[in-house]
C-alpha atoms as a PDB file:
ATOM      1  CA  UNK A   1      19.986 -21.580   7.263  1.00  0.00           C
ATOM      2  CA  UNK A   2      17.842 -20.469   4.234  1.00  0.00           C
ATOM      3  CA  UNK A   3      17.441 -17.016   3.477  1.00  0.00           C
ATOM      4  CA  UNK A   4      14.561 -15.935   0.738  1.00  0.00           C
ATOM      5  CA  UNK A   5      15.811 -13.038  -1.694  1.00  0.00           C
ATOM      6  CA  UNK A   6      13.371 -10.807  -3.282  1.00  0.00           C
ATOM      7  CA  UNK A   7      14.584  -9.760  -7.228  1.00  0.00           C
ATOM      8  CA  UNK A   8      12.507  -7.578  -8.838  1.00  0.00           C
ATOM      9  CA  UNK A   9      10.833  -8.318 -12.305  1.00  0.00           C
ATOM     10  CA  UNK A  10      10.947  -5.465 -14.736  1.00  0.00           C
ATOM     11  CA  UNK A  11       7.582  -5.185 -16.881  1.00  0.00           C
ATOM     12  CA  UNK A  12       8.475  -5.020 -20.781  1.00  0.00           C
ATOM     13  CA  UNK A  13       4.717  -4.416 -21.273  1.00  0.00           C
ATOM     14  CA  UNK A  14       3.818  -1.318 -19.242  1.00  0.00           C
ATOM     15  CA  UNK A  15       1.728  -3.453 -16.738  1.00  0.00           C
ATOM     16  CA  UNK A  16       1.496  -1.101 -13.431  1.00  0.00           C
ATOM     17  CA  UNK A  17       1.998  -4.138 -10.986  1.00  0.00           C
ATOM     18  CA  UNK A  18       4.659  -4.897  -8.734  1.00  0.00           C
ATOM     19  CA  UNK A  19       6.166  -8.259  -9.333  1.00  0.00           C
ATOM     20  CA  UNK A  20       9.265  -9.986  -7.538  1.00  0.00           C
ATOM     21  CA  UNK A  21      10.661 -13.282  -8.112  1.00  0.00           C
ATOM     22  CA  UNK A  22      11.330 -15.230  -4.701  1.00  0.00           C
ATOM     23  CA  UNK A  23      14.694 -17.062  -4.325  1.00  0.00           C
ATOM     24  CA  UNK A  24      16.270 -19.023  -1.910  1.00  0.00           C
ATOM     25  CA  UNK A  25      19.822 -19.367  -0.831  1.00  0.00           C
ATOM     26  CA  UNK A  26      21.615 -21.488   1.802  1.00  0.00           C
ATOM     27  CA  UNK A  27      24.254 -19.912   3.927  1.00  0.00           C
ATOM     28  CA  UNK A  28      27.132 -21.061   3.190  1.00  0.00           C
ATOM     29  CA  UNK A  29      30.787 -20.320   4.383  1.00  0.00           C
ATOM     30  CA  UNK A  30      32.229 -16.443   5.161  1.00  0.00           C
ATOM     31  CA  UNK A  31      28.076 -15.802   4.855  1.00  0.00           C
ATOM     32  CA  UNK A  32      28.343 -16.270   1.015  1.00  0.00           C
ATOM     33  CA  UNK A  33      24.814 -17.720  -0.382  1.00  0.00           C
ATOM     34  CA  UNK A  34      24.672 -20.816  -1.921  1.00  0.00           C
ATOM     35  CA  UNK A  35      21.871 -20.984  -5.042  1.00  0.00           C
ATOM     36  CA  UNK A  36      19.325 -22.629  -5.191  1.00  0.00           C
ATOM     37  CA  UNK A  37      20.819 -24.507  -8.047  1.00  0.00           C
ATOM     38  CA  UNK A  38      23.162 -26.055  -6.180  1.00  0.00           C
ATOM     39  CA  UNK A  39      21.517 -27.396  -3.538  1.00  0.00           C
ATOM     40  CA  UNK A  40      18.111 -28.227  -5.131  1.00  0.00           C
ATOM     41  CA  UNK A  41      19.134 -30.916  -7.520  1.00  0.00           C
ATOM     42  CA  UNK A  42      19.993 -33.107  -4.429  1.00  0.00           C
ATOM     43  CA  UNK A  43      16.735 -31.858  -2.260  1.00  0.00           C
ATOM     44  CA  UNK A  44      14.743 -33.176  -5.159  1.00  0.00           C
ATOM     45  CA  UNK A  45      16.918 -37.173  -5.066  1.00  0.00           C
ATOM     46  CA  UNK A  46      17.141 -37.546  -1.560  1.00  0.00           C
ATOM     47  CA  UNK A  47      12.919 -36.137  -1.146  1.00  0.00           C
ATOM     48  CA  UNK A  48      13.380 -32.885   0.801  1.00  0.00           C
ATOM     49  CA  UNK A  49      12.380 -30.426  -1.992  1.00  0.00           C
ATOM     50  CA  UNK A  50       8.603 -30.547  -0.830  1.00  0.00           C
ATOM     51  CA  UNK A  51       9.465 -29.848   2.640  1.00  0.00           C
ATOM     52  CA  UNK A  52      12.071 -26.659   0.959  1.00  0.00           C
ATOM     53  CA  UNK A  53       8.908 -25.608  -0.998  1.00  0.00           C
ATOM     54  CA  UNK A  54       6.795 -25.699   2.143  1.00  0.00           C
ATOM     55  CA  UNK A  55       8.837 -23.334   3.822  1.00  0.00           C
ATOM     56  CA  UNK A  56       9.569 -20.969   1.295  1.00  0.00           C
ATOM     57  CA  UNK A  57       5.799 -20.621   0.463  1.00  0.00           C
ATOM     58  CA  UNK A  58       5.178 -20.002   4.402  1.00  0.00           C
ATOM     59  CA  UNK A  59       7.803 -17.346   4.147  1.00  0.00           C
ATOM     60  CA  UNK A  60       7.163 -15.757   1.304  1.00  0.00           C
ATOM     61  CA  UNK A  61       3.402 -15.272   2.042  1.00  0.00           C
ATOM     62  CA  UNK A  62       4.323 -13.967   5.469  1.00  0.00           C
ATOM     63  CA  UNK A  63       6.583 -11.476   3.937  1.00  0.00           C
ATOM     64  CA  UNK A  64       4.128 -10.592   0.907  1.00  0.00           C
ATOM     65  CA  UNK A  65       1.623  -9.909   3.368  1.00  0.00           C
ATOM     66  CA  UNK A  66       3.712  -7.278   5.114  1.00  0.00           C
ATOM     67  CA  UNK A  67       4.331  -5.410   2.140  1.00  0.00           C
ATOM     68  CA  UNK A  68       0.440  -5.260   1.527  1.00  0.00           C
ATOM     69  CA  UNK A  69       0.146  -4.339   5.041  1.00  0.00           C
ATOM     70  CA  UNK A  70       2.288  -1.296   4.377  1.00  0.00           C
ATOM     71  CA  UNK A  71       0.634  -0.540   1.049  1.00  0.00           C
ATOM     72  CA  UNK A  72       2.614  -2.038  -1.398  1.00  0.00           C
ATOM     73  CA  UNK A  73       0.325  -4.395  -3.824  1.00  0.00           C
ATOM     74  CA  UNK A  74       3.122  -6.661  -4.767  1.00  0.00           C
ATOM     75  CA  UNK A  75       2.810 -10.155  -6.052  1.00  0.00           C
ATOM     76  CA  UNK A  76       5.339 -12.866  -5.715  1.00  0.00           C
ATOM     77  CA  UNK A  77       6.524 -15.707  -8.266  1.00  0.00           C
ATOM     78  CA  UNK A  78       7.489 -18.349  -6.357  1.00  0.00           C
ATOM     79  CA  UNK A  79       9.460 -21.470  -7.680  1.00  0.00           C
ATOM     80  CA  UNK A  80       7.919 -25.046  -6.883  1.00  0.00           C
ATOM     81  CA  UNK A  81       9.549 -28.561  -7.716  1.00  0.00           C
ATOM     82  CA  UNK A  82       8.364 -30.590  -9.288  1.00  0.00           C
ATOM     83  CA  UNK A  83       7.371 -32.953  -6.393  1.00  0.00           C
ATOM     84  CA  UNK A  84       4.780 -30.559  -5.670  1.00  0.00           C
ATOM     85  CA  UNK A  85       2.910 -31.343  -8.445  1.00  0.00           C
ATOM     86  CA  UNK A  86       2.167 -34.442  -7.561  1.00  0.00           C
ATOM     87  CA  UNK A  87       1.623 -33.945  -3.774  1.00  0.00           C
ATOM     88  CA  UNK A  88      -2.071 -33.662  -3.569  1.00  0.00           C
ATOM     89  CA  UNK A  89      -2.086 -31.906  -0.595  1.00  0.00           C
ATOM     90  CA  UNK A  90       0.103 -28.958  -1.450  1.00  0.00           C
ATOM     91  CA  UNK A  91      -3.211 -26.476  -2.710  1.00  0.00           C
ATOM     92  CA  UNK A  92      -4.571 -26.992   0.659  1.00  0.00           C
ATOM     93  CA  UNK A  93      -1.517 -25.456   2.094  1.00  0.00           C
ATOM     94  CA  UNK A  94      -1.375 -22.873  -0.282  1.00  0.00           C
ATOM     95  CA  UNK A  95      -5.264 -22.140   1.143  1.00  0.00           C
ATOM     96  CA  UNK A  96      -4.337 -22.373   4.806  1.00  0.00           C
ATOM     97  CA  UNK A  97      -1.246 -20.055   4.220  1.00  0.00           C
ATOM     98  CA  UNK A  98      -3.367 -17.465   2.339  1.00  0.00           C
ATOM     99  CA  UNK A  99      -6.032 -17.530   4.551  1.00  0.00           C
ATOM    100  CA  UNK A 100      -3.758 -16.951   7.695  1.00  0.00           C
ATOM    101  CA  UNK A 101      -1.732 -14.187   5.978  1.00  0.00           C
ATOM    102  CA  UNK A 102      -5.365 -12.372   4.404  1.00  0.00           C
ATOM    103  CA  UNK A 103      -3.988 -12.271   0.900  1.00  0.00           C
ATOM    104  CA  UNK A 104      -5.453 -12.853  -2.162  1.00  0.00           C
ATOM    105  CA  UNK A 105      -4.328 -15.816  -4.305  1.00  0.00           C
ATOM    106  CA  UNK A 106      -3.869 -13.567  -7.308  1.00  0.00           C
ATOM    107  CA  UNK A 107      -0.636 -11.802  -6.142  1.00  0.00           C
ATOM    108  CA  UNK A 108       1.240 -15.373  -5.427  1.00  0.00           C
ATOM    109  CA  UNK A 109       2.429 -16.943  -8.742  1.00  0.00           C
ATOM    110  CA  UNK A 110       3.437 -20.119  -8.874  1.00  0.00           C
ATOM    111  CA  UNK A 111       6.631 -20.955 -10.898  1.00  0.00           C
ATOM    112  CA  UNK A 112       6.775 -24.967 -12.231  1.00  0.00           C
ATOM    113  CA  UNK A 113       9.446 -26.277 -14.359  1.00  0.00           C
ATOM    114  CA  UNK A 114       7.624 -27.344 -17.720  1.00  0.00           C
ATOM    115  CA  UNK A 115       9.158 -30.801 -17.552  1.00  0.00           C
ATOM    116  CA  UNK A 116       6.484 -31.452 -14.602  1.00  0.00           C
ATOM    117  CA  UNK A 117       3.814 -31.315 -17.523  1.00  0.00           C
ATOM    118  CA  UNK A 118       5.983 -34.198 -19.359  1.00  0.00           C
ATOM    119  CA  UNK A 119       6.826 -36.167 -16.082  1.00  0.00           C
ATOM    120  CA  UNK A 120       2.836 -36.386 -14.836  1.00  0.00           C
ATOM    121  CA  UNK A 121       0.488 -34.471 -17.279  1.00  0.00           C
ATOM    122  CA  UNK A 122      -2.473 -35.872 -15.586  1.00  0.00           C
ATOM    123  CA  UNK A 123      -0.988 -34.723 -12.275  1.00  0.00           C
ATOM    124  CA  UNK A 124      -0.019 -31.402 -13.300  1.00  0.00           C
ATOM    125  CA  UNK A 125      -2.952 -30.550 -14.852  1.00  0.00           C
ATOM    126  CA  UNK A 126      -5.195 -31.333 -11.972  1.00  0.00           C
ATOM    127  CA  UNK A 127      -2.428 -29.310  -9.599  1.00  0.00           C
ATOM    128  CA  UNK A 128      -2.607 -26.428 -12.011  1.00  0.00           C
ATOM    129  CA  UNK A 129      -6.123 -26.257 -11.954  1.00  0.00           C
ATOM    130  CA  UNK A 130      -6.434 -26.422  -8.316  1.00  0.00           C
ATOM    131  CA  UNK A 131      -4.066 -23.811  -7.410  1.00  0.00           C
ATOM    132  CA  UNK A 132      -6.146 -21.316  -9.827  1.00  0.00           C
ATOM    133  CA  UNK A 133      -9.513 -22.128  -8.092  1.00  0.00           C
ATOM    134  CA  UNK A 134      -7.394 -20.406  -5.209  1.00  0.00           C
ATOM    135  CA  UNK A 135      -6.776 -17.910  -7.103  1.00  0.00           C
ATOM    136  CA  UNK A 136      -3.142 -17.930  -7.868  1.00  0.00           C
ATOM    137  CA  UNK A 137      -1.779 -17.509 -10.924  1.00  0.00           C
ATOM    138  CA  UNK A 138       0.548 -20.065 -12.975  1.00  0.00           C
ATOM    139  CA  UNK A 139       4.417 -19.379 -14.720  1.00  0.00           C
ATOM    140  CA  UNK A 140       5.867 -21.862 -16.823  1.00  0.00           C
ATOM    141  CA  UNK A 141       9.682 -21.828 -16.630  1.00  0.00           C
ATOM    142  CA  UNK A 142      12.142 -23.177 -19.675  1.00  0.00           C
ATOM    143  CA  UNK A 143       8.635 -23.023 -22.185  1.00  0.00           C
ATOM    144  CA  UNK A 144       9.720 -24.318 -25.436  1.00  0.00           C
ATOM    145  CA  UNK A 145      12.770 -26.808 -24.319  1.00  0.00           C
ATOM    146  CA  UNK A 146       9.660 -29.185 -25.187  1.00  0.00           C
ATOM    147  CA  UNK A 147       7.698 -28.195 -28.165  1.00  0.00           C
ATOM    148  CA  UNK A 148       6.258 -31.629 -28.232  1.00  0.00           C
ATOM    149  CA  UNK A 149       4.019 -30.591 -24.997  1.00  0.00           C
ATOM    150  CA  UNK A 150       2.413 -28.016 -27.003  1.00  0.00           C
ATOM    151  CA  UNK A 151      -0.767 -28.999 -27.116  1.00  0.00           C
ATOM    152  CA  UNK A 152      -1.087 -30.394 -23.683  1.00  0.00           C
ATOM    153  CA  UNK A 153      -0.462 -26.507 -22.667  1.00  0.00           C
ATOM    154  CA  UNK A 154      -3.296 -25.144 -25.067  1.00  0.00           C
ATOM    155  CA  UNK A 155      -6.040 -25.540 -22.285  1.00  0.00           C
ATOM    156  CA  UNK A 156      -4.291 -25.056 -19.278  1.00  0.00           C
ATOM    157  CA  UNK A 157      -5.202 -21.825 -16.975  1.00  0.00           C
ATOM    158  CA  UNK A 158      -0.766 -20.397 -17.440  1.00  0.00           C
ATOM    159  CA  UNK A 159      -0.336 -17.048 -17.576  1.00  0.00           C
ATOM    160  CA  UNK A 160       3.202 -16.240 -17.820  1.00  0.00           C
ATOM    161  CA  UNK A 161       5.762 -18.078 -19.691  1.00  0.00           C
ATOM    162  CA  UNK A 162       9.457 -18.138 -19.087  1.00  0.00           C
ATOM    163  CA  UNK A 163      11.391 -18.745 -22.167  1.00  0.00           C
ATOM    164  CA  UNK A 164      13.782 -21.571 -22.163  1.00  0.00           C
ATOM    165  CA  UNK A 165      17.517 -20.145 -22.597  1.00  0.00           C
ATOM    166  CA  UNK A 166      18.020 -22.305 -25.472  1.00  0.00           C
ATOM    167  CA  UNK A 167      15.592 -20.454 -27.436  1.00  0.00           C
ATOM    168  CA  UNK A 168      16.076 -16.593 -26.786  1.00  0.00           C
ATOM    169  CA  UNK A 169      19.789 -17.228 -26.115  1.00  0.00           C
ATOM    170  CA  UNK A 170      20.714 -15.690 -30.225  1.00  0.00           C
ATOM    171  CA  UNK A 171      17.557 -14.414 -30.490  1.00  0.00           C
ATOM    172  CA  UNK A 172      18.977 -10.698 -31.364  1.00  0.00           C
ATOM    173  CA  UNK A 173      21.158 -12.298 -33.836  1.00  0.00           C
ATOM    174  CA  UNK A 174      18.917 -14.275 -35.732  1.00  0.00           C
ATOM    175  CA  UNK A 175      17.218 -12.955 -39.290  1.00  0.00           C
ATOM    176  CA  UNK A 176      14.287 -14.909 -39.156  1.00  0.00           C
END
């Protein structure tokens, strides 16, 4: 009963390209959704968040590839658990997926919590490299809940950071 949600990301920087975040939801009762949030926490204990990520990647790339099918050069950030990262076979199904939907790595985006870094940096960083040799790009989420992992960052292939709400949260209030 998941359903994938497609939110658009709004471009501070004047960067032409057409990005969406992918979501999932759960149907829940009276066809409410139920967030991610809710139900992730206990995919990730009991092991079924790789098996969630597998299908939302599947999905998502099948649905990306119909918008570039109609013309519309979109490219999708799409949230991974952390388990990924240390499944070594997850990049070859990223491949396979990409090659059976004809799209280019560059428009998927992968979206990894920076505590994966902390939990397995050797793991991480051999996952994050691998999924760029595909071709798809790399989004931190919550960067800067752990400044300590700084320099572990400085040489990996990220492009897009997602500042931790801790940190931007007064950010218009502050005088520094």
């Amino acid at each position: 009963s998941f359903q994938l949600v497609y939110q658009p990301v709004s471009n501070l920087i004047g960067d032409p390209s057409e990005y969406y975040e992918v979501l999932i939801g759960l149907a829940g009762d009276n066809d409410d959704l139920v967030a991610a949030g809710e139900f992730m926490p206990f995919a990730e204990r009991s092991g079924q968040a790789l098996a969630i990520d597998d299908w939302v990647l599947r999905h998502a790339l099948t649905g990306l590839a119909q918008l570039h099918k109609d013309g519309q050069q979109a490219s999708f950030f799409i949230n991974v658990s952390n388990q990924v990262v240390s499944d070594e076979g997850f990049p070859s199904r990223i491949r396979e997926t990409l090659k059976n939907n004809k799209l280019d790595g560059r428009h998927v985006i992968l979206e990894a919590d920076e505590s994966c870094i902390e939990q397995d940096p050797k793991r991480a960083t051999a996952f994050i490299r691998s999924v760029s040799k595909l071709g798809c790009r790399l989004s931190l989420d919550n960067f800067g809940a752990r400044l300590a992992l700084l320099g572990r960052l400085r040489d990996l292939p990220i492009e897009f950071l997602k500042i931790d709400g801790t940190l931007a949260r007064d950010a218009g209030k502050d005088n520094i």
